[in-house]
N, C-alpha and C. Protein backbone atom coordinates (compact mmCIF):
# COMPACT_ATOMS: atom_id res chain seq x y z
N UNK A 1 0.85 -1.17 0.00
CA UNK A 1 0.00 0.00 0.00
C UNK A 1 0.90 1.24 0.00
N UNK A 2 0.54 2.38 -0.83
CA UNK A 2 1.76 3.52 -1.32
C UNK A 2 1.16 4.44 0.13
N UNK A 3 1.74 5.27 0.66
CA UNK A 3 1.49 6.09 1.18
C UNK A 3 0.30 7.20 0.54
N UNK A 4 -0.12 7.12 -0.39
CA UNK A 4 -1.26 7.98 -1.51
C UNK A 4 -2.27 7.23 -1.09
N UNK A 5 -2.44 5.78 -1.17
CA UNK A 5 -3.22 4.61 -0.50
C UNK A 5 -3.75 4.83 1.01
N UNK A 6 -2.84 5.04 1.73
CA UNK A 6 -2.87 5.25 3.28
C UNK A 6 -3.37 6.73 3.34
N UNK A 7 -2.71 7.65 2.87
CA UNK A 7 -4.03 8.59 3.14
C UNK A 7 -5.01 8.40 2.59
N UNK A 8 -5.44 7.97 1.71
CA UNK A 8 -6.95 8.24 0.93
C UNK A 8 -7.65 6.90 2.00
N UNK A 9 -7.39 6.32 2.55
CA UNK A 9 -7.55 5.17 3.83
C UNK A 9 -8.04 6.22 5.10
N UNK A 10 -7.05 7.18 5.15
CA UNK A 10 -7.33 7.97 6.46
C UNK A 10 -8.42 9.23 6.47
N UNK A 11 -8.88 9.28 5.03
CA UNK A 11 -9.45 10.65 5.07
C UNK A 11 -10.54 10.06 4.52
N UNK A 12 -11.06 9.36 4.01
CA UNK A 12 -12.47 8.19 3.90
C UNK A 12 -12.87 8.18 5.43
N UNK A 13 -11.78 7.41 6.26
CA UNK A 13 -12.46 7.17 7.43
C UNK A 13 -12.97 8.30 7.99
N UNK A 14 -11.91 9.31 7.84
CA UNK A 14 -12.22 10.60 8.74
C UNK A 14 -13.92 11.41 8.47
N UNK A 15 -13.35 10.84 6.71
CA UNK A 15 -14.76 11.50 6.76
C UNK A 15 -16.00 10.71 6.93
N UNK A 16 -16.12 9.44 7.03
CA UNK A 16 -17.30 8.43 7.61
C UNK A 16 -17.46 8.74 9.24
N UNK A 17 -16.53 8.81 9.82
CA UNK A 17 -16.52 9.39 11.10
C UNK A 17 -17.58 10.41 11.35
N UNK A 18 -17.33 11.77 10.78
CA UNK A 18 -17.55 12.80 10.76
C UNK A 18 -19.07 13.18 10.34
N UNK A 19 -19.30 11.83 8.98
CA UNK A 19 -20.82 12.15 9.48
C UNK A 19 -21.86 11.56 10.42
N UNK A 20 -21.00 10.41 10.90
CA UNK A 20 -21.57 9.85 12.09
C UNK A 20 -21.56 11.05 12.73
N UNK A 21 -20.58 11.85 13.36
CA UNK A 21 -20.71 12.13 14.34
C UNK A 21 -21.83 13.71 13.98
N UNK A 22 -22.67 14.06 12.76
CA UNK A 22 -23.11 15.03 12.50
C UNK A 22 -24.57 14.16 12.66
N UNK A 23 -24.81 12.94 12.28
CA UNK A 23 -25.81 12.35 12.38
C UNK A 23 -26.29 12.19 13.68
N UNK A 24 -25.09 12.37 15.01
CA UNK A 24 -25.34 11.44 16.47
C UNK A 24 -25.57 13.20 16.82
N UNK A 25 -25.30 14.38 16.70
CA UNK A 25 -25.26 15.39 17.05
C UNK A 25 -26.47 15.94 17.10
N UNK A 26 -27.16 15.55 15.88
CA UNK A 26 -28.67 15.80 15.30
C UNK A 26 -29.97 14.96 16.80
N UNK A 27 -29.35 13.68 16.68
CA UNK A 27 -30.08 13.05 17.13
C UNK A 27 -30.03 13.38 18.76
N UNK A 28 -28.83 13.56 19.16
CA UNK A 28 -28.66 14.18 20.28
C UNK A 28 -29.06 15.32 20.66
N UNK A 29 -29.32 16.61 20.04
CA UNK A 29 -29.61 17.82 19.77
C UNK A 29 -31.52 17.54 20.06
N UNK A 30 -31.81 16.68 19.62
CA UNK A 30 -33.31 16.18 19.36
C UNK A 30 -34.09 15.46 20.73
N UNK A 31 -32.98 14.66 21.33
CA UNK A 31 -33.14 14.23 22.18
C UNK A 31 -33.35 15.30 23.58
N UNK A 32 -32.47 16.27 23.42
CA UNK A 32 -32.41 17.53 24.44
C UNK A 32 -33.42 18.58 24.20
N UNK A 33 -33.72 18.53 23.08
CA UNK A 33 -35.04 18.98 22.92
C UNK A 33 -36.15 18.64 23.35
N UNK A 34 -36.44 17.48 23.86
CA UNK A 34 -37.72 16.57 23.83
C UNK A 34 -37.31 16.62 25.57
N UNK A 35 -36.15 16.21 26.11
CA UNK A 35 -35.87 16.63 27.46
C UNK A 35 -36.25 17.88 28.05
N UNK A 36 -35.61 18.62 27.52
CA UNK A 36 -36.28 20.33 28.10
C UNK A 36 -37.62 20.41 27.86
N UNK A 37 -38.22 20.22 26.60
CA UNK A 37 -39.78 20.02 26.50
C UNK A 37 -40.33 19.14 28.08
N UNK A 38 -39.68 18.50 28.05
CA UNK A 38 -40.73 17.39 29.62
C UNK A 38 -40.26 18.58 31.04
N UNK A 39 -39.33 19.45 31.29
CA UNK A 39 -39.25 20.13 31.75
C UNK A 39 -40.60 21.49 32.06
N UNK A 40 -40.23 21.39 30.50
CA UNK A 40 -41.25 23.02 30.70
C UNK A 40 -42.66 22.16 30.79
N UNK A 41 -43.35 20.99 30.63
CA UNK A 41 -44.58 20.24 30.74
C UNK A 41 -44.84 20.10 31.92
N UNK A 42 -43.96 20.19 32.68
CA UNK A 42 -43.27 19.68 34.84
C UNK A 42 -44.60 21.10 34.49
N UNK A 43 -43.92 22.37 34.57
CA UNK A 43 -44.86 23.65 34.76
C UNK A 43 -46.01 23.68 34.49
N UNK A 44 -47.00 23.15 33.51
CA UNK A 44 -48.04 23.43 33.46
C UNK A 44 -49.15 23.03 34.48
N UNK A 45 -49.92 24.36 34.74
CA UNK A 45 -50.76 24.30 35.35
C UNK A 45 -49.71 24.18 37.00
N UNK A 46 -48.52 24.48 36.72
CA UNK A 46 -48.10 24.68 37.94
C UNK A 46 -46.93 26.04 38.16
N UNK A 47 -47.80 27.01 36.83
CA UNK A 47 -46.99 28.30 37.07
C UNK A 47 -46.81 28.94 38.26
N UNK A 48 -47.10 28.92 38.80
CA UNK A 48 -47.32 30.07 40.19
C UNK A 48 -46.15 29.24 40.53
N UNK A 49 -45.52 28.06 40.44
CA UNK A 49 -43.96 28.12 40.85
C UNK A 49 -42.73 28.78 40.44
N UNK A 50 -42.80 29.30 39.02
CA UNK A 50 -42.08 29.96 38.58
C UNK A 50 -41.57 31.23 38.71
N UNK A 51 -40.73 31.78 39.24
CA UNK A 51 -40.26 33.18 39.44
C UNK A 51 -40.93 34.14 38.33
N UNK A 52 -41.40 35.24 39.21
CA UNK A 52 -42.00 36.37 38.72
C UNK A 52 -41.79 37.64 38.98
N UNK A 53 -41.73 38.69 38.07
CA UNK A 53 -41.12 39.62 38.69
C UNK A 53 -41.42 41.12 38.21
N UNK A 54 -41.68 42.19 38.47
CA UNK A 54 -42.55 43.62 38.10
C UNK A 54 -41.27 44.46 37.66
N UNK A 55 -41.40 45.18 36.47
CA UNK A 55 -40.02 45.96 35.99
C UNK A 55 -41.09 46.99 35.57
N UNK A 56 -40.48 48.22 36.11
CA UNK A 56 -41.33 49.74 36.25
C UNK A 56 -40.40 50.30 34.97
N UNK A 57 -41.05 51.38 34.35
CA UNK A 57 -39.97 51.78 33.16
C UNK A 57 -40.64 53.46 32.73
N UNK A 58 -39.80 54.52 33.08
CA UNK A 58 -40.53 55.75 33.01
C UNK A 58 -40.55 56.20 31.50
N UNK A 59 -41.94 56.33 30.93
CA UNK A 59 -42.37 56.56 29.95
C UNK A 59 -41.12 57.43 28.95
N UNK A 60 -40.70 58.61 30.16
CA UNK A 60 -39.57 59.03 29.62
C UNK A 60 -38.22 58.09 28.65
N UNK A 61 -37.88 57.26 29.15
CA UNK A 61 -37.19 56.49 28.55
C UNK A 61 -37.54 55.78 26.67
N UNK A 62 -38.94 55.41 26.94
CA UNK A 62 -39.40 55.34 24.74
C UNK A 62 -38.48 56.55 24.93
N UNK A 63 -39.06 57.42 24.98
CA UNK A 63 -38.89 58.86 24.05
C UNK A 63 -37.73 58.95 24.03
N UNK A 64 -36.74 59.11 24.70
CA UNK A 64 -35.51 59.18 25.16
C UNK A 64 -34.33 58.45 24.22
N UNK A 65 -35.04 56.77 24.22
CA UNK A 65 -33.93 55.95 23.42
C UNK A 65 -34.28 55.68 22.43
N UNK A 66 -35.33 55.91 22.16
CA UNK A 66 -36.61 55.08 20.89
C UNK A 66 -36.53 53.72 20.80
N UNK A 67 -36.41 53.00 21.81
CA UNK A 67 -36.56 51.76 21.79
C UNK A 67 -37.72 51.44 22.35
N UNK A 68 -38.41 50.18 21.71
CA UNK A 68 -40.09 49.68 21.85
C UNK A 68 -39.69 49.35 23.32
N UNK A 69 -41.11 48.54 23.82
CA UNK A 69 -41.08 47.63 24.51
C UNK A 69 -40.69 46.11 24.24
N UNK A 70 -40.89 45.69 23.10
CA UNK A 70 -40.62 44.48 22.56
C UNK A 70 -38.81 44.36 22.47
N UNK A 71 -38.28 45.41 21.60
CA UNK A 71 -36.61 45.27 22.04
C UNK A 71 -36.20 45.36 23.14
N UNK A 72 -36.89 46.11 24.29
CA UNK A 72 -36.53 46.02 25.35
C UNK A 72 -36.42 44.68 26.35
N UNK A 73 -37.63 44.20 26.41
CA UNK A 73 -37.90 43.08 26.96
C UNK A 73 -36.90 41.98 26.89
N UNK A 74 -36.71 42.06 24.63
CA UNK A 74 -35.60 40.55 24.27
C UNK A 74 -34.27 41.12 24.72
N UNK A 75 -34.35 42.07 24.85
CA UNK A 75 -32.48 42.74 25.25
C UNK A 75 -32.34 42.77 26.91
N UNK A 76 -32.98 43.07 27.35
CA UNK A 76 -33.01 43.04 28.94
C UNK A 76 -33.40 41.86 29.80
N UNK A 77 -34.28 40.99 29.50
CA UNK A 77 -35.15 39.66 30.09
C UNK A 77 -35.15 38.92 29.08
N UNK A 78 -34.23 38.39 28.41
CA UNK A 78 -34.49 37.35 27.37
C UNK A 78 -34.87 36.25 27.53
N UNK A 79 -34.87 35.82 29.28
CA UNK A 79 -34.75 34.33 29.72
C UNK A 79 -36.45 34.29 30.21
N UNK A 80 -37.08 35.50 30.27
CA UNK A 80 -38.82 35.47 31.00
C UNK A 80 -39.25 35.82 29.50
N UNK A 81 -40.69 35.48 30.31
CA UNK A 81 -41.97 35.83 28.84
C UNK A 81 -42.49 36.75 29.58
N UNK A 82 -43.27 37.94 28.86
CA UNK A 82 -43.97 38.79 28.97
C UNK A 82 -45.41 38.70 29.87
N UNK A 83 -46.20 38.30 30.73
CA UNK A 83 -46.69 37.90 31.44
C UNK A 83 -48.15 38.69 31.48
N UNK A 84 -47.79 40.68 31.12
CA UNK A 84 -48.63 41.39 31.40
C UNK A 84 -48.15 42.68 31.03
N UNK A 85 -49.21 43.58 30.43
CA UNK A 85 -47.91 45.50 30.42
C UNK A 85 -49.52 45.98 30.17
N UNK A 86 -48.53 47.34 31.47
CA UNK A 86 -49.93 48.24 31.95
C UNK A 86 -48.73 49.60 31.83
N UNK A 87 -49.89 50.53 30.99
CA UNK A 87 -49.66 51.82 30.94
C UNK A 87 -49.87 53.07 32.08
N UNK A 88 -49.30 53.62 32.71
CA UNK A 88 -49.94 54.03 33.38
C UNK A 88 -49.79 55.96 33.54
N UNK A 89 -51.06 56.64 32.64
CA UNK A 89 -50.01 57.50 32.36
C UNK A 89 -50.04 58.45 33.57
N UNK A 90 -50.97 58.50 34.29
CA UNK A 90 -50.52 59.17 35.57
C UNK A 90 -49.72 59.05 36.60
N UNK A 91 -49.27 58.48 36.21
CA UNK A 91 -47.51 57.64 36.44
C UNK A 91 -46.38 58.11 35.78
N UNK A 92 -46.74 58.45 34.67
CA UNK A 92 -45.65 58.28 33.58
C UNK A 92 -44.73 57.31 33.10
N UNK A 93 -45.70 56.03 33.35
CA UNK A 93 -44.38 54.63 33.06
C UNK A 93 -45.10 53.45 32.91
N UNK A 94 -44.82 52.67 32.68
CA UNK A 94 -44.94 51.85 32.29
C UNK A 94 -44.62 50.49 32.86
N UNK A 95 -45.95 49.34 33.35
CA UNK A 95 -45.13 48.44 34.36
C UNK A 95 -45.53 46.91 33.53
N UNK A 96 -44.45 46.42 33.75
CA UNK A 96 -44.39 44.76 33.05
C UNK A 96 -44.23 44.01 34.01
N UNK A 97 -45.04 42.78 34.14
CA UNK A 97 -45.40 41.86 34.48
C UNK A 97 -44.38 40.50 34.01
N UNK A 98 -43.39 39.94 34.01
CA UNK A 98 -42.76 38.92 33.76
C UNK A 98 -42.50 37.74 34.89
N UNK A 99 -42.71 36.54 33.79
CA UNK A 99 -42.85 35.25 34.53
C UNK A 99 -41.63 34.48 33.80
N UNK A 100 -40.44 33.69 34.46
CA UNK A 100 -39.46 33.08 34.08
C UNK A 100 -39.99 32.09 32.89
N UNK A 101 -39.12 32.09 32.03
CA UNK A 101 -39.83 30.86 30.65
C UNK A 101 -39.14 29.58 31.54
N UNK A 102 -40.28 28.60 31.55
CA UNK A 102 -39.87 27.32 31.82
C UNK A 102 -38.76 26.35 31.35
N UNK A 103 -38.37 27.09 29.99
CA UNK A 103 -37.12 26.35 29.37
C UNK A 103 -36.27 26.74 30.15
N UNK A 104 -35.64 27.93 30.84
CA UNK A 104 -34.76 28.30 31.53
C UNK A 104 -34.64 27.97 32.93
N UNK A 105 -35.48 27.20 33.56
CA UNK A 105 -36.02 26.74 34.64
C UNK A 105 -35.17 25.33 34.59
N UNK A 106 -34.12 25.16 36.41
CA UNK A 106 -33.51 23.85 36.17
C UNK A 106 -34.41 22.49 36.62
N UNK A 107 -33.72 21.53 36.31
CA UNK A 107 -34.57 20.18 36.87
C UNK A 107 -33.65 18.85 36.90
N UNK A 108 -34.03 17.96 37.46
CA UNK A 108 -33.75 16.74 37.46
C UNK A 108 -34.30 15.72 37.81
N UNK A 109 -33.31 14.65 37.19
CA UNK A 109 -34.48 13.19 37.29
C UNK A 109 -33.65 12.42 37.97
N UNK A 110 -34.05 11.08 38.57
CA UNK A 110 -33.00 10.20 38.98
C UNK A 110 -33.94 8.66 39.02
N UNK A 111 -33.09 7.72 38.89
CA UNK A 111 -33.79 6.07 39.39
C UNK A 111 -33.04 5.53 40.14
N UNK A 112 -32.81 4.16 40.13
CA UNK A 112 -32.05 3.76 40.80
C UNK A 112 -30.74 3.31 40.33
N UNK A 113 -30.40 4.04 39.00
CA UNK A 113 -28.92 3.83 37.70
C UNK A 113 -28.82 4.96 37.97
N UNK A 114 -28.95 5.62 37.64
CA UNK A 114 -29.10 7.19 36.64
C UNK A 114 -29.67 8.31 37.85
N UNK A 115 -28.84 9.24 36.92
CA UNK A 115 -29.20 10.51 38.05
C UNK A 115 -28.61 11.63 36.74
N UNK A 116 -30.09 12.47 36.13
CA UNK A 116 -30.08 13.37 35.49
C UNK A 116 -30.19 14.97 35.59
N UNK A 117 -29.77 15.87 35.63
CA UNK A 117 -29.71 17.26 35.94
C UNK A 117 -29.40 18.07 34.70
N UNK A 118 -30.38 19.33 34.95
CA UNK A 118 -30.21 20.14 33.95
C UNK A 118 -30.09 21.38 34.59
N UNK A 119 -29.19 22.25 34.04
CA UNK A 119 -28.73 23.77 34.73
C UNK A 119 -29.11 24.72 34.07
N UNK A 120 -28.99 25.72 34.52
CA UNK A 120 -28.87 26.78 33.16
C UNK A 120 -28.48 27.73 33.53
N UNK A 121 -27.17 28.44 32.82
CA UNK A 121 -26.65 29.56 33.42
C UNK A 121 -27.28 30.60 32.75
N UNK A 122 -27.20 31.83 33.17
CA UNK A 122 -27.82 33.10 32.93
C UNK A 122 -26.61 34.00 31.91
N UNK A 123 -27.53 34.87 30.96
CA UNK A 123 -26.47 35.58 30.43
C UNK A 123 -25.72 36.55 31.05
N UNK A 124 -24.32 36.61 30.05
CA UNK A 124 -23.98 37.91 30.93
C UNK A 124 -24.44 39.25 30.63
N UNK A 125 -24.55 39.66 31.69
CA UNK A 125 -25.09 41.14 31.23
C UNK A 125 -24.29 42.11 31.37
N UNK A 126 -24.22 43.26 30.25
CA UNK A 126 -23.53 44.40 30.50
C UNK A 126 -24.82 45.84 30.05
N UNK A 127 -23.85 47.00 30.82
CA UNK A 127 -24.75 48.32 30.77
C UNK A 127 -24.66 48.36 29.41
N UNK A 128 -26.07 48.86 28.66
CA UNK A 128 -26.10 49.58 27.64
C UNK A 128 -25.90 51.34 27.81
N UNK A 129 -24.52 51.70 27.14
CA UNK A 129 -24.66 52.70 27.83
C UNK A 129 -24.81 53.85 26.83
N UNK A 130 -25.51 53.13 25.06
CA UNK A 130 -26.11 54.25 24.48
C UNK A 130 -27.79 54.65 25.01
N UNK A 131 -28.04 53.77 25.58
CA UNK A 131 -29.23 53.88 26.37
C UNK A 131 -29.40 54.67 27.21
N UNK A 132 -28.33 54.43 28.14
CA UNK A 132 -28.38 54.80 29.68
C UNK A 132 -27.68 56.75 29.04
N UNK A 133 -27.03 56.78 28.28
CA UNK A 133 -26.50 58.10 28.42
C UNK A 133 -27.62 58.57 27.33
N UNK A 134 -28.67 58.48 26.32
CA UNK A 134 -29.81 59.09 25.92
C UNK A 134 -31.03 59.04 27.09
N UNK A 135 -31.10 58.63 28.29
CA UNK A 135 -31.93 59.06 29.67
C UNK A 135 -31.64 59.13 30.45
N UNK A 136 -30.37 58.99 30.82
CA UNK A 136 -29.72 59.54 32.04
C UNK A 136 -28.51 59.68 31.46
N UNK A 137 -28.05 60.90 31.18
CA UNK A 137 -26.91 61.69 31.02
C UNK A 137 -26.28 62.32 31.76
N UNK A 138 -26.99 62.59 32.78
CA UNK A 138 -26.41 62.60 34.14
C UNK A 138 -26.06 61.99 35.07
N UNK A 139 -26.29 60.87 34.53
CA UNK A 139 -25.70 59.22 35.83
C UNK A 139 -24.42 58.68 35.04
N UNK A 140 -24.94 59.24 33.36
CA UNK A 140 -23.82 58.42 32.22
C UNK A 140 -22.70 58.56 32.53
N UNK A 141 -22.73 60.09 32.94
CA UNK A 141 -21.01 60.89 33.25
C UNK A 141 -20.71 60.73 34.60
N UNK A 142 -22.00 60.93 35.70
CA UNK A 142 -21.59 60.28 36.67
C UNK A 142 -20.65 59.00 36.91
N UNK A 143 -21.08 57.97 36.54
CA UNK A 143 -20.04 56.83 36.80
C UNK A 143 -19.20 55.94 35.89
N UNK A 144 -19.17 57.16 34.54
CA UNK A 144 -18.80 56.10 33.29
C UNK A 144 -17.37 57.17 33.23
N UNK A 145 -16.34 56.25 32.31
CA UNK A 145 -15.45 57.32 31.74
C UNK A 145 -15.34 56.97 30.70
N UNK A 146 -14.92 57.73 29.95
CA UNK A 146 -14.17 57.47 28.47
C UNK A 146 -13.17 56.22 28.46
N UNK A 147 -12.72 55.44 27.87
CA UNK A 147 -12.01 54.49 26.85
C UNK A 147 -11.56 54.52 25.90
N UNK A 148 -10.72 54.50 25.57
CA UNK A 148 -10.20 54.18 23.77
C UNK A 148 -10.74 52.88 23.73
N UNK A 149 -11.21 52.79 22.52
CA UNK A 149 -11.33 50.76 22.23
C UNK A 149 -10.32 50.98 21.22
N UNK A 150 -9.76 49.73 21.13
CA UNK A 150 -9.10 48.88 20.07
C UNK A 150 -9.56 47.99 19.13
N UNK A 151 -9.52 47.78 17.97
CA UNK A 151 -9.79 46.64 17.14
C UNK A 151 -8.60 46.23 16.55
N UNK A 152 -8.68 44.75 16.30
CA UNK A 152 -7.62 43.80 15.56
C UNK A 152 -7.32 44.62 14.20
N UNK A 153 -6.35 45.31 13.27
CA UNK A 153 -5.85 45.59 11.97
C UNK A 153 -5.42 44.21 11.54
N UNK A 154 -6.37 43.98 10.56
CA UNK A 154 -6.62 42.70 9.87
C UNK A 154 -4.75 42.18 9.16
N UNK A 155 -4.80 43.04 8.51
CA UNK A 155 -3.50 43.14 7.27
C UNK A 155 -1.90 43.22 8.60
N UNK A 156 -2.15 43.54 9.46
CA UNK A 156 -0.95 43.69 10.32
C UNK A 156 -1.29 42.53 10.94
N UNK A 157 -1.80 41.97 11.70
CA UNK A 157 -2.06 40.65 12.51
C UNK A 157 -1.48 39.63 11.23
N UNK A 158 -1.71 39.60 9.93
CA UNK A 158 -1.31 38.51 9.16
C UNK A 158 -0.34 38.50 8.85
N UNK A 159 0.49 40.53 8.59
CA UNK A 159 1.78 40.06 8.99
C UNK A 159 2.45 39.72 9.94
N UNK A 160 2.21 39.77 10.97
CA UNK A 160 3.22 39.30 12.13
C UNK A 160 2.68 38.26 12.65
N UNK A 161 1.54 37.50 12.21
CA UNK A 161 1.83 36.20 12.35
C UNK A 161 2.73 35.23 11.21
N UNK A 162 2.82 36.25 10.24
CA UNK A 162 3.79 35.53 9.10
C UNK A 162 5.51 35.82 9.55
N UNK A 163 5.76 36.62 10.38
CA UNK A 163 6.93 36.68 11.17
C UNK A 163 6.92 36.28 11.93
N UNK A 164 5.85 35.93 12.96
CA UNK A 164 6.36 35.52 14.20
C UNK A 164 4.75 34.93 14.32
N UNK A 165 5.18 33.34 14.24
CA UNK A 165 3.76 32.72 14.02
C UNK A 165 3.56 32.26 15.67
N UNK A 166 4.22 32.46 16.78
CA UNK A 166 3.91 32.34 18.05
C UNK A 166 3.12 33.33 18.99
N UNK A 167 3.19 34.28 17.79
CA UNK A 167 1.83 35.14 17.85
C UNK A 167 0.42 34.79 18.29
N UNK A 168 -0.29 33.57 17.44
CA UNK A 168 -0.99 32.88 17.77
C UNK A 168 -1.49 32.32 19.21
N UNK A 169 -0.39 31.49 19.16
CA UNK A 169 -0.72 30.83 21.25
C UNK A 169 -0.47 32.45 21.81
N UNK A 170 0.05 33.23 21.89
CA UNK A 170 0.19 34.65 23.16
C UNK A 170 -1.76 34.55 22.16
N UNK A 171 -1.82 35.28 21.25
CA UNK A 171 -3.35 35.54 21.23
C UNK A 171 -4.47 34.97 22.01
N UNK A 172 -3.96 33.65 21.71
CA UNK A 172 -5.32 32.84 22.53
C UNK A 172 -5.20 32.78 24.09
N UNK A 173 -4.43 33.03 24.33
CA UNK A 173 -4.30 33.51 25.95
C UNK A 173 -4.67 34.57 26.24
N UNK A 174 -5.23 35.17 25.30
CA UNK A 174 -5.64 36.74 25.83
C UNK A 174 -6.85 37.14 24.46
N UNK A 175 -8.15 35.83 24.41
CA UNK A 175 -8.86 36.05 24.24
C UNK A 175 -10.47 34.88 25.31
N UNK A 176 -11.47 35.93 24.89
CA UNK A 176 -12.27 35.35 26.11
C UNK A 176 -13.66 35.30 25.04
N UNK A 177 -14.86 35.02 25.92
CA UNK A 177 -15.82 34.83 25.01
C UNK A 177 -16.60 34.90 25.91
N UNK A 178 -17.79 35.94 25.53
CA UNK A 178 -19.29 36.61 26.30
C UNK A 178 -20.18 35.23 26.43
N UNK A 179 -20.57 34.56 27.69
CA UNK A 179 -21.31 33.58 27.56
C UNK A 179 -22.78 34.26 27.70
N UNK A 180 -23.58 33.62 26.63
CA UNK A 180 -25.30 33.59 26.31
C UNK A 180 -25.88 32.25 27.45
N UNK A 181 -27.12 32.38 27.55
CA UNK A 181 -27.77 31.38 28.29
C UNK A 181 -27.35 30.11 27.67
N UNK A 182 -26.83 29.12 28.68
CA UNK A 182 -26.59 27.87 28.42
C UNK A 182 -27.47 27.12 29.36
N UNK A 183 -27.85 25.85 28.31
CA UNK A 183 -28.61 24.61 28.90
C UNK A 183 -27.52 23.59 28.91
N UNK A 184 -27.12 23.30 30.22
CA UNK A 184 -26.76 21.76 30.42
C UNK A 184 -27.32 20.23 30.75
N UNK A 185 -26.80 19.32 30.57
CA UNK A 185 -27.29 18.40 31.18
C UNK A 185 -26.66 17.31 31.58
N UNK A 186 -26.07 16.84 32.88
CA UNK A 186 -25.10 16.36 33.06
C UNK A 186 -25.95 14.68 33.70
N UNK A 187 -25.81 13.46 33.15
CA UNK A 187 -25.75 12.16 33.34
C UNK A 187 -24.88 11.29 33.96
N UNK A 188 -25.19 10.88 35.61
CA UNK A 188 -24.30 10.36 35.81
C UNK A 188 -24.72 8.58 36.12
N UNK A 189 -24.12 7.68 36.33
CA UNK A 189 -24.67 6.50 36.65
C UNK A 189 -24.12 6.34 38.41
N UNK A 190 -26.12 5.92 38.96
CA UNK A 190 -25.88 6.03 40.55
C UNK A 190 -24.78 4.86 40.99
């Protein structure tokens, strides 16, 4: 067998592998679906367990940022559903009613093998602070300062990783990644 033989041997397999493992991903993906579904089914008709919670919002603020209530809600509470919204204008604001979505809600199962758990971490959140400084411009400067940001120069990063390709590993040591809501589910045997 030529070495031309032996790879075309290794990259067949790799790729029979590979759609197994796109086929087991699917099915797995499907399976966690149908899991969290029996989760959020636990809730019905047994909402009033679910965390709930009243967010006041001074009318001032639409006007202010021009943002709806609907962007607000998915940008601020992405993990609750909308529950209820009352206007109130002798108030001047506006109050929402939110109830945690049951998908985001943890759980577990166990028998006498098996012991199943599901988590879910919360996103991270940071200030919006084109928001916060179009309605409070006076809190903006209060506790914010200026920054320079930086961005990567595309054409210079490729040269000096073409000089100095150890560039790379220092990079990845000094990059990080914003975590979004994650669902886990960890299986162990009792």
């Amino acid at each position: 067998m030529t070495q031309r033989d032996d790879l075309a041997e290794v990259v067949y397999e790799l790729k029979t592998i590979t759609e197994k493992e796109k086929e087991i991903k699917k099915e797995k993906d499907s399976l966690r679906s149908k899991l969290f579904q029996y989760g959020v089914n636990w809730y019905e008709g047994r909402e009033y367990l679910l965390p709930t919670t009243t967010v006041t919002v001074p009318d001032s603020f639409w006007k202010l940022t021009g943002m709806d209530s609907e962007t607000f809600l998915a940008s601020r509470f992405p993990t609750w559903d909308l529950i209820s919204v009352e206007s109130i204008p002798s108030l001047n604001q506006t109050v929402f009613v939110l109830r945690k979505n049951p998908i985001y809600m943890p759980f577990s199962w166990d028998d006498d093998e098996i012991k199943l758990s599901k988590t879910v971490t919360e996103p991270t959140p940071e200030i919006d602070f084109k928001t916060l400084a179009e309605a409070r411009p006076d809190l903006f400067k209060k506790i914010t300062r200026e920054v320079v940001t930086r961005e990567i120069d595309g054409d210079a990063l490729e040269k000096e990783i073409a000089d100095n390709p150890e560039t790379i590993s220092v990079l990845l040591m000094h990059t990080k990644y914003m975590r979004e809501p994650q669902q886990r589910v960890g299986i162990k045997e009792l």
